[in-house]
Protein backbone atom coordinates (compact mmCIF):
# COMPACT_ATOMS: atom_id res chain seq x y z
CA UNK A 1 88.96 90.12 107.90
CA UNK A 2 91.52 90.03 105.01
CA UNK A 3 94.04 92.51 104.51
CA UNK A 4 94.47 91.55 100.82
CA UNK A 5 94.27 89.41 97.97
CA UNK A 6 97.96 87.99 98.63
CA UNK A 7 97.76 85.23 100.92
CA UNK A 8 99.37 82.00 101.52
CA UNK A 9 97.82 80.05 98.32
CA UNK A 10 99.20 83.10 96.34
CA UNK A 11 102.79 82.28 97.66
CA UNK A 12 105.33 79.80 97.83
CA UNK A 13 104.44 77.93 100.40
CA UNK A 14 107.67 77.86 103.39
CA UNK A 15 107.31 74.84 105.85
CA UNK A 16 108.97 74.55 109.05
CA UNK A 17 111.47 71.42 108.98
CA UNK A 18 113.79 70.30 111.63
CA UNK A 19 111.20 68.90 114.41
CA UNK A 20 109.98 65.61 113.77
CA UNK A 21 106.20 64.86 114.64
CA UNK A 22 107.47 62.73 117.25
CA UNK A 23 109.17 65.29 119.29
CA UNK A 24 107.45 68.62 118.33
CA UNK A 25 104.39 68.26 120.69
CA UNK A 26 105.94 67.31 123.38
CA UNK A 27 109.36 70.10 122.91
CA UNK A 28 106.83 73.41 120.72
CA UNK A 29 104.33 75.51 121.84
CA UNK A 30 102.39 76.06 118.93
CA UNK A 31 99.78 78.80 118.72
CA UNK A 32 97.78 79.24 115.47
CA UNK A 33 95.06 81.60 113.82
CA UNK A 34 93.97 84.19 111.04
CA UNK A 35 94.92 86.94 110.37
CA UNK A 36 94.77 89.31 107.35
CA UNK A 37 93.24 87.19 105.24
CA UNK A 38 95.24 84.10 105.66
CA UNK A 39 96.88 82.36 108.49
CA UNK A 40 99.08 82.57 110.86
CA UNK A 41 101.29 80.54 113.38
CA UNK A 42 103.70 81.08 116.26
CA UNK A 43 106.04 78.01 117.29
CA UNK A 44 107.86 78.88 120.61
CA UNK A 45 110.24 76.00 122.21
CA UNK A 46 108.81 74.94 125.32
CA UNK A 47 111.61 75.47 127.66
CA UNK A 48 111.67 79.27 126.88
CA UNK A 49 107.61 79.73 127.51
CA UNK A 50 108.26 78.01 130.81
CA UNK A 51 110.62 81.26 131.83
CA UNK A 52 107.71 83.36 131.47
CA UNK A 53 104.86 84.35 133.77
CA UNK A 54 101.93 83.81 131.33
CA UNK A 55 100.45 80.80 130.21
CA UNK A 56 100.16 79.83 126.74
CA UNK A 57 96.74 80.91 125.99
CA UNK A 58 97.11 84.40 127.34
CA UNK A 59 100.10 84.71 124.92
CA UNK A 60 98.22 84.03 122.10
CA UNK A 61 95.17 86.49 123.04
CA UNK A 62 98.19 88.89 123.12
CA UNK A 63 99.57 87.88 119.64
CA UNK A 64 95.75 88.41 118.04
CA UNK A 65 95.39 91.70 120.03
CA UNK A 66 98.91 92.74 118.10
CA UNK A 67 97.42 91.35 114.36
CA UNK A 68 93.90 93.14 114.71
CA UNK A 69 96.51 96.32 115.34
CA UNK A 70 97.97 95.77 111.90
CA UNK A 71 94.39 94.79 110.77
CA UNK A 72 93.09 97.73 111.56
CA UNK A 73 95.75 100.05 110.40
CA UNK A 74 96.54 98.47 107.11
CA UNK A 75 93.47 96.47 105.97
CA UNK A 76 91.87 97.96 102.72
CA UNK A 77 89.08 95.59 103.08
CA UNK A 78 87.85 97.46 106.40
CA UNK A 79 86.02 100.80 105.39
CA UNK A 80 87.05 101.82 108.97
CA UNK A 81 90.54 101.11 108.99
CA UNK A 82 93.73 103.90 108.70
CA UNK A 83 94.39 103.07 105.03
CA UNK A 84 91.20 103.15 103.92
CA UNK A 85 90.10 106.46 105.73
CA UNK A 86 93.41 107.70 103.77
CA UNK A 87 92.12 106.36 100.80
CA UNK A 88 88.49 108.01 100.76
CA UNK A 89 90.11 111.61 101.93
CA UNK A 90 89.92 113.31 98.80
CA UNK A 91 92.72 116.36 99.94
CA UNK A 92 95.58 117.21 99.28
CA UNK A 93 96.85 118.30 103.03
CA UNK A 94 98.53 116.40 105.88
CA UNK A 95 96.30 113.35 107.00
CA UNK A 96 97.49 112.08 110.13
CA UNK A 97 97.93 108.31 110.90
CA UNK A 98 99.50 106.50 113.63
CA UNK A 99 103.13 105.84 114.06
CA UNK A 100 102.94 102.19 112.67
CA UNK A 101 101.30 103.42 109.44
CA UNK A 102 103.67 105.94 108.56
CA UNK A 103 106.49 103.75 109.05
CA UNK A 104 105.82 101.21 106.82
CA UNK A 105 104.74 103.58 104.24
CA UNK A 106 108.21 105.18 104.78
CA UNK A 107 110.24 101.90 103.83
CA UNK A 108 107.99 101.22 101.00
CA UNK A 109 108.83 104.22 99.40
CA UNK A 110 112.35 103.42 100.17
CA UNK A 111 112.26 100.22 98.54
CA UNK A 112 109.98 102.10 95.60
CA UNK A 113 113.08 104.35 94.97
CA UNK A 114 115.40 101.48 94.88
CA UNK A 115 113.39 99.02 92.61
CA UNK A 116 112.81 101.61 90.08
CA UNK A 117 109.16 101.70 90.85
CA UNK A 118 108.37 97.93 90.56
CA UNK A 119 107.54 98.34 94.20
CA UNK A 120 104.90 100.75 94.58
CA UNK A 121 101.96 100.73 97.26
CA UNK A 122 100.08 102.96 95.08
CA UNK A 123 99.55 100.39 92.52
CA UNK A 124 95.80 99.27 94.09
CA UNK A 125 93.59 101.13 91.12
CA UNK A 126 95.64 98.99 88.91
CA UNK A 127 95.41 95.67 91.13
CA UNK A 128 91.80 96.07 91.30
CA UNK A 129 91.18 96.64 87.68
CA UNK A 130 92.72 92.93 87.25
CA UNK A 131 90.23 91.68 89.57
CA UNK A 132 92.84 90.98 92.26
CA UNK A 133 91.50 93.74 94.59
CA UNK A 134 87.99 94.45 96.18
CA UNK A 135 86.41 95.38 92.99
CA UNK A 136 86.06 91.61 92.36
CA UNK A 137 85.81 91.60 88.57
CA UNK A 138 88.54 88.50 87.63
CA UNK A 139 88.04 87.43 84.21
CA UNK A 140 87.18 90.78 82.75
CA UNK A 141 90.38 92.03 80.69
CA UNK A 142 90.83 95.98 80.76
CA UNK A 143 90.80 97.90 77.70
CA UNK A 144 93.94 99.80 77.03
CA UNK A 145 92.06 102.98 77.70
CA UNK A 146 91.27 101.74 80.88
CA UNK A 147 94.36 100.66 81.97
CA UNK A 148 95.99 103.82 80.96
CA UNK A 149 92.91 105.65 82.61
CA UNK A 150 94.08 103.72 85.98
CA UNK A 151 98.36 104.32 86.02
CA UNK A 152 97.39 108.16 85.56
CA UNK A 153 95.58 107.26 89.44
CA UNK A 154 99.57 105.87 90.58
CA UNK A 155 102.45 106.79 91.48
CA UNK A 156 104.74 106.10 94.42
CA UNK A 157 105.85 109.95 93.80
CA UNK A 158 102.61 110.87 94.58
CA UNK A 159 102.67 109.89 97.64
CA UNK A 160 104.32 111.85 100.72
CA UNK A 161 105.25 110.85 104.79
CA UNK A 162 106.36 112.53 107.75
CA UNK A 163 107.14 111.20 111.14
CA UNK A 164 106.65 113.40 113.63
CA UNK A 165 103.98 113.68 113.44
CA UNK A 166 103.30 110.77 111.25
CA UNK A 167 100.77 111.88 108.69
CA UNK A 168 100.31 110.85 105.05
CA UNK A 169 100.02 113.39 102.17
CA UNK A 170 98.72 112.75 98.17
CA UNK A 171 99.90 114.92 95.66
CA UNK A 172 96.86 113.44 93.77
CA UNK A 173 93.40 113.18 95.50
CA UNK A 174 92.19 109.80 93.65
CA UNK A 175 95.85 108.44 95.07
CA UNK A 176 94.53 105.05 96.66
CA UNK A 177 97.34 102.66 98.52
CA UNK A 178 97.42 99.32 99.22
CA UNK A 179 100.30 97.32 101.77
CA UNK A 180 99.16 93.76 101.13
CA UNK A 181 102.95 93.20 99.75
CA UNK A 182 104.56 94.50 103.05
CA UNK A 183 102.16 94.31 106.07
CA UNK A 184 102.45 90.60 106.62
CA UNK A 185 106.19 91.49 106.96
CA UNK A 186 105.07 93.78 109.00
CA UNK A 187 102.89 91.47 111.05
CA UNK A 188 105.35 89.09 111.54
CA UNK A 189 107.71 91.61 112.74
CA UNK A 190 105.30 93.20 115.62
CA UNK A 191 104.71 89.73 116.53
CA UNK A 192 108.34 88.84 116.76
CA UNK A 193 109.24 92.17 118.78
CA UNK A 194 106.26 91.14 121.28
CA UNK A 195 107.50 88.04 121.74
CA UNK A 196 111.19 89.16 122.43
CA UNK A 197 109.76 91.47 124.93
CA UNK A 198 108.46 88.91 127.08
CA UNK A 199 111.77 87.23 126.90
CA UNK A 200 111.01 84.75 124.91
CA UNK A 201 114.25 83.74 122.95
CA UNK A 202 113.62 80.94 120.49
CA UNK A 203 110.52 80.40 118.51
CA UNK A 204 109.18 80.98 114.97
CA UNK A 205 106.19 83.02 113.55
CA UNK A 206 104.72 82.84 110.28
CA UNK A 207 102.18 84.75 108.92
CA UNK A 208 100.98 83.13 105.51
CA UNK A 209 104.19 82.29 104.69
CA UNK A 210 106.35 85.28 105.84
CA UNK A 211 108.86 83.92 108.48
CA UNK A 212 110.81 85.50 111.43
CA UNK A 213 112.83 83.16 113.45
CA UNK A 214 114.62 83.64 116.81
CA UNK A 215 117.68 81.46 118.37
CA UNK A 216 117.19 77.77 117.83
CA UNK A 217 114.83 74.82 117.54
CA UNK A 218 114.42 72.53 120.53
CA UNK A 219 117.48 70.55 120.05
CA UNK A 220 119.80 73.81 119.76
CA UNK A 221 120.00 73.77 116.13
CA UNK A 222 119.30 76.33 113.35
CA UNK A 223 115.89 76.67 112.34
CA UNK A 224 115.31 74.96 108.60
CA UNK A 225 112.96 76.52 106.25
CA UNK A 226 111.57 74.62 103.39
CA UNK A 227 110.86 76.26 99.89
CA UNK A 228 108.45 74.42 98.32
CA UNK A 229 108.57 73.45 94.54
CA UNK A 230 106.57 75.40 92.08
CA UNK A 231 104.26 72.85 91.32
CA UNK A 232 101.00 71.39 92.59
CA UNK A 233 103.02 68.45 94.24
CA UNK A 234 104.33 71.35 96.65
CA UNK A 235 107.58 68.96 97.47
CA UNK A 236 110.20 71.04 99.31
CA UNK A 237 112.63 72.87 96.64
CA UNK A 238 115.08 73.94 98.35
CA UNK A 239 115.89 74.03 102.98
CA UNK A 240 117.06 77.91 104.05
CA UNK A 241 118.83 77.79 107.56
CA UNK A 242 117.58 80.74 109.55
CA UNK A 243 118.82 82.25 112.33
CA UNK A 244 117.69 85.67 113.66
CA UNK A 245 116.45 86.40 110.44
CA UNK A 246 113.51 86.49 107.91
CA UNK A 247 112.57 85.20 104.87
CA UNK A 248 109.36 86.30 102.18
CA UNK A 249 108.42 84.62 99.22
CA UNK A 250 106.57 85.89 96.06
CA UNK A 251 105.40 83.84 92.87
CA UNK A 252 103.00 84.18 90.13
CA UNK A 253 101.74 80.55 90.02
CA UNK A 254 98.76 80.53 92.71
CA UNK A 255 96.71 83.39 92.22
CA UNK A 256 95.71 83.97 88.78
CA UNK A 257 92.52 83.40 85.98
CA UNK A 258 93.09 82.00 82.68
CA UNK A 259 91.28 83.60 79.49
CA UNK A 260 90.53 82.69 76.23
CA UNK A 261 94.13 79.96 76.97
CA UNK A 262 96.12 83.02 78.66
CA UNK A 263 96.73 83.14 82.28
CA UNK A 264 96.90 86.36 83.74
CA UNK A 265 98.91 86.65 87.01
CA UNK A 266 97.86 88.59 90.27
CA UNK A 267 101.28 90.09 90.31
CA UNK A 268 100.67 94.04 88.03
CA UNK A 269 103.77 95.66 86.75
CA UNK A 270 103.35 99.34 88.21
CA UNK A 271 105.25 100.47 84.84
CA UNK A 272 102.96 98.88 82.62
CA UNK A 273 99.38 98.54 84.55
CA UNK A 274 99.77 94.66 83.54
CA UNK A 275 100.47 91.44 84.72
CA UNK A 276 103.67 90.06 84.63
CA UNK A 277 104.60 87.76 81.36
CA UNK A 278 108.16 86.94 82.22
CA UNK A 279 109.28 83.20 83.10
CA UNK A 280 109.96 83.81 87.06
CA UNK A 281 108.25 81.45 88.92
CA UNK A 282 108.92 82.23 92.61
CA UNK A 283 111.61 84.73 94.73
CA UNK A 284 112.54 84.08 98.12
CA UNK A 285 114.40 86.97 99.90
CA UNK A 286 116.28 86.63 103.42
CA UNK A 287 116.70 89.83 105.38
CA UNK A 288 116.66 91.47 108.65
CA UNK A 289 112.91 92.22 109.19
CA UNK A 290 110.18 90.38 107.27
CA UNK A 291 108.81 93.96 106.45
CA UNK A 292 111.97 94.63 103.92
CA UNK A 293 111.83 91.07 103.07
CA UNK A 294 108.27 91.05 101.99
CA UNK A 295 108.62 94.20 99.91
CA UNK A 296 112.04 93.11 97.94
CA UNK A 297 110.49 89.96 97.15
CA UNK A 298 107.41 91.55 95.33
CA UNK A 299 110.13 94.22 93.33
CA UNK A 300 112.16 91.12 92.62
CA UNK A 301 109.19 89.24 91.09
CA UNK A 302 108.16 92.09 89.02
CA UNK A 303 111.62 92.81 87.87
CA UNK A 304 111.78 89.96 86.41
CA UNK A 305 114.50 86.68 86.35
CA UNK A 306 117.39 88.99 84.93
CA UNK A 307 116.69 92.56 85.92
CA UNK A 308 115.42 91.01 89.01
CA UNK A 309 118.94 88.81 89.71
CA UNK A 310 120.81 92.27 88.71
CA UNK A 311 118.91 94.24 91.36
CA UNK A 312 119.24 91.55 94.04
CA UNK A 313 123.17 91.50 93.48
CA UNK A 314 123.50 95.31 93.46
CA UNK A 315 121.74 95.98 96.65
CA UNK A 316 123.57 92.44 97.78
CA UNK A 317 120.58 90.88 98.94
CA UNK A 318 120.32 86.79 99.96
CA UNK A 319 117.84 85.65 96.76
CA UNK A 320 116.75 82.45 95.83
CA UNK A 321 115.02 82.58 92.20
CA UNK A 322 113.06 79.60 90.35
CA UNK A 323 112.59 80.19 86.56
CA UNK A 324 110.53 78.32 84.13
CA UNK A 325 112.37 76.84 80.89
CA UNK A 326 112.32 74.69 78.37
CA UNK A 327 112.76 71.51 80.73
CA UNK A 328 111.12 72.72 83.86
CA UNK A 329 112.60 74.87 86.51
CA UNK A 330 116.07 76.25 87.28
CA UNK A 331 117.37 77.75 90.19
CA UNK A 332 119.38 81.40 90.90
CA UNK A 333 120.80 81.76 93.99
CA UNK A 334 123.06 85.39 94.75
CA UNK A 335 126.19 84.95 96.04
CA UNK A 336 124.84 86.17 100.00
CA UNK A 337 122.29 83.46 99.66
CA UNK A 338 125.13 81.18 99.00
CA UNK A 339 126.46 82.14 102.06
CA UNK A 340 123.56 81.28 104.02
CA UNK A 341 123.44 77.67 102.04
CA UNK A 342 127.23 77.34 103.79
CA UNK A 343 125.44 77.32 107.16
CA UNK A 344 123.95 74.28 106.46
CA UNK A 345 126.37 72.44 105.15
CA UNK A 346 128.40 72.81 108.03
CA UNK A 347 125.70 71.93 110.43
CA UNK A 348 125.23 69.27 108.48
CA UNK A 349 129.62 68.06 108.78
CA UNK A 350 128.83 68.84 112.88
C-alpha cells in the first residue's frame, strides 16, 4: 500500500556504512519490509536486543503493526484512510482525526510558515495534475488554465488544526492534502520511539531513505551515513556521522518524465503550480526528528540552491546541497553541517 509517489528511487539514496559484511551478521539484527510505498529497514546491535524479553521476530510484527498505523492515517492511496476521509469531506466544520494526524499536520504548517510556502501539504491537486499523484496522467503537460484552475484548490492557509481535540478544518471544501514529504519522517520517528521504549539503545531505522539513529554501531562508534552521488553510478558523495539524530534527503533526479527533450521533475513549486527548473540536484537535512527533517528538505529543494542555502542558514539548520554546473556537481555545506563533518574527523584522529 503506498503512501505516495516519493519513495526511495525518488531520493538520494543514504546507505548505512561502518559495519563490514564480515561482522554485521554476526554483531546486527536486521529486520526489513514495506511500507508506504517503499521500503523499510531496522538495524538494532545485537547485544542490546539480547536485554530485551522479545525475540526478534515479534519485534518486527510490532514495527509493521506501528507502519500500517501511519499507513492508515496518512496514506492518500487508501480511500479508507484519515487523510483521505478528510479529503472527500466536502465541509467547512471541524473534522476530527486522531492525535497522530493532527500533529503532523501541525508542524507542516509550521514549516509552511517558515519556508514561505514552498512547503505546503496542500499542494496534492497540483502534484497530481503533473502525473506524480493518483491521477496517473505523466506525460500530459497542463495548460496554463489548468494549472491556474488547480493553485486556486491550495493553500497551506486554507488549512486549519486543533489539538484537543485534534480535528482538521478547510477554509475551502475542494482543499485536498497530501503528507508524502513528511510521513516517512514521521514513520521513522514512531518506529524509533517504539524501539526506545523497549529499551533498546542502539540501532538504526530507515524508511526509504529517511534515517533515525540511536547510540552507536557494534564497535561503539558513531553511526556513518553515506550520501550517494547524483548520478546513476550511485557512488557515496559524501559520509554524515550520526548520533541521536536524523537525516532526510530530497532531489529532483529520480522521479521525473521527459517531453518533447524537457524533463519535468516530480518536485511542484506550490508558488508556481510547476516543477522545479533550478540547478539543485539533491538536499540532505540533519535534525532532531526525521519528521522536521523530511519536511525542510522538500522546502529546501524547492527553494532552490541560493534561496534554499539562505533559508537553511537563517533557521541554522545542518544542510548538505549538491548543485549542477558547468563541470558537474558542487557541494554547499552550512556552517552547522560543518560542525557535524568535525565529528568525523576526530573519530577519524582517535
Amino acid at each position: 500500500m503506498k503512501l505516495s509517489v516519493k519513495t526511495f528511487s525518488t531520493l538520494v539514496l543514504l546507505l548505512l556504512l561502518g559495519c563490514s559484511s564480515r561482522n554485521q551478521q554476526d554483531s546486527l539484527v536486521v529486520l526489513d519490509g514495506s511500507t508506504m510505498g517503499t521500503f523499510y529497514s531496522v538495524k538494532i546491535v545485537r547485544e542490546d536486543l539480547q536485554t530485551i524479553p522479545y525475540i526478534a521476530d515479534t519485534v518486527k510484527s510490532k514495527i509493521d503493526s506501528v507502519l500500517q498505523k501511519v499507513n492508515q492515517q496518512m496514506s492518500t492511496y487508501l480511500e479508507d484512510s484519515e487523510i483521505s476521509r478528510f479529503n472527500q469531506y466536502q465541509g467547512t466544520d471541524w473534522f476530527p482525526v486522531s492525535a497522530d494526524l493532527a500533529f503532523v499536520v501541525k508542524n507542516a504548517l509550521r514549516v509552511s510558515r517558515l519556508s514561505y510556502g514552498t512547503f505546503d501539504i496542500t499542494v496534492g491537486p497540483l502534484v497530481n495534475l503533473w502525473g506524480f499523484g493518483p491521477e496517473n496522467r505523466q506525460t500530459l503537460i497542463p495548460s496554463e488554465q489548468e494549472i491556474l484552475a488547480r493553485k486556486q484548490l491550495t493553500g497551506y492557509q486554507n488549512l486549519s488544526v486543533r489539538m484537543n481535540p485534534p480535528a482538521l478544518k478547510k477554509s475551502l471544501p475542494e482543499i485536498y492534502v497530501d503528507l508524502s514529504a513528511i510521513a516517512k519522517g514521521f514513520g521513522v520517528d514512531k518506529v524509533t520511539a517504539f524501539l526506545e521504549s523497549l529499551g533498546i539503545h542502539n540501532f538504526i531505522v530507515d524508511i526509504g531513505g529517511e534515517i533515525s539513529t540511536r547510540g552507536t554501531n557494534y564497535q561503539g562508534k558513531i553511526w556513518r551515513i553515506g550520501v550517494s552521488t547524483p548520478d546513476e553510478k550511485m557512488g557515496i558523495q559524501k559520509v554524515i556521522p550520526l548520533e541521536n539524530e536524523c537525516v532526510a534527503t530530497s532531489g529532483d533526479y529520480r522521479n521525473y518524465f521527459e517531453k518533447e527533450g524537457i524533463r519535468y521533475s516530480h518536485t511542484i513549486d506550490p508558488r508556481t503550480g510547476k516543477p522545479v527548473t533550478h540547478k539543485l540536484t539533491s538536499v540532505t537535512v540533519v535534525y532532531d526528528t526525521c519528521m522536521i527533517a523530511d519536511a525542510y528538505a522538500t522546502a529546501i529543494d524547492v527553494l532552490g540552491p541560493e534561496d534554499g542555502y539562505q533559508f537553511a542558514r537563517e533557521q541554522e539548520l545542518a544542510v548538505f546541497l549538491i548543485v549542477r554546473d558547468t563541470t558537474g556537481f558542487k557541494e554547499e555545506i552550512t556552517p552547522q553541517f560543518s560542525e557535524i563533518l568535525e565529528v568525523k574527523r576526530e573519530e577519524v584522529k582517535q
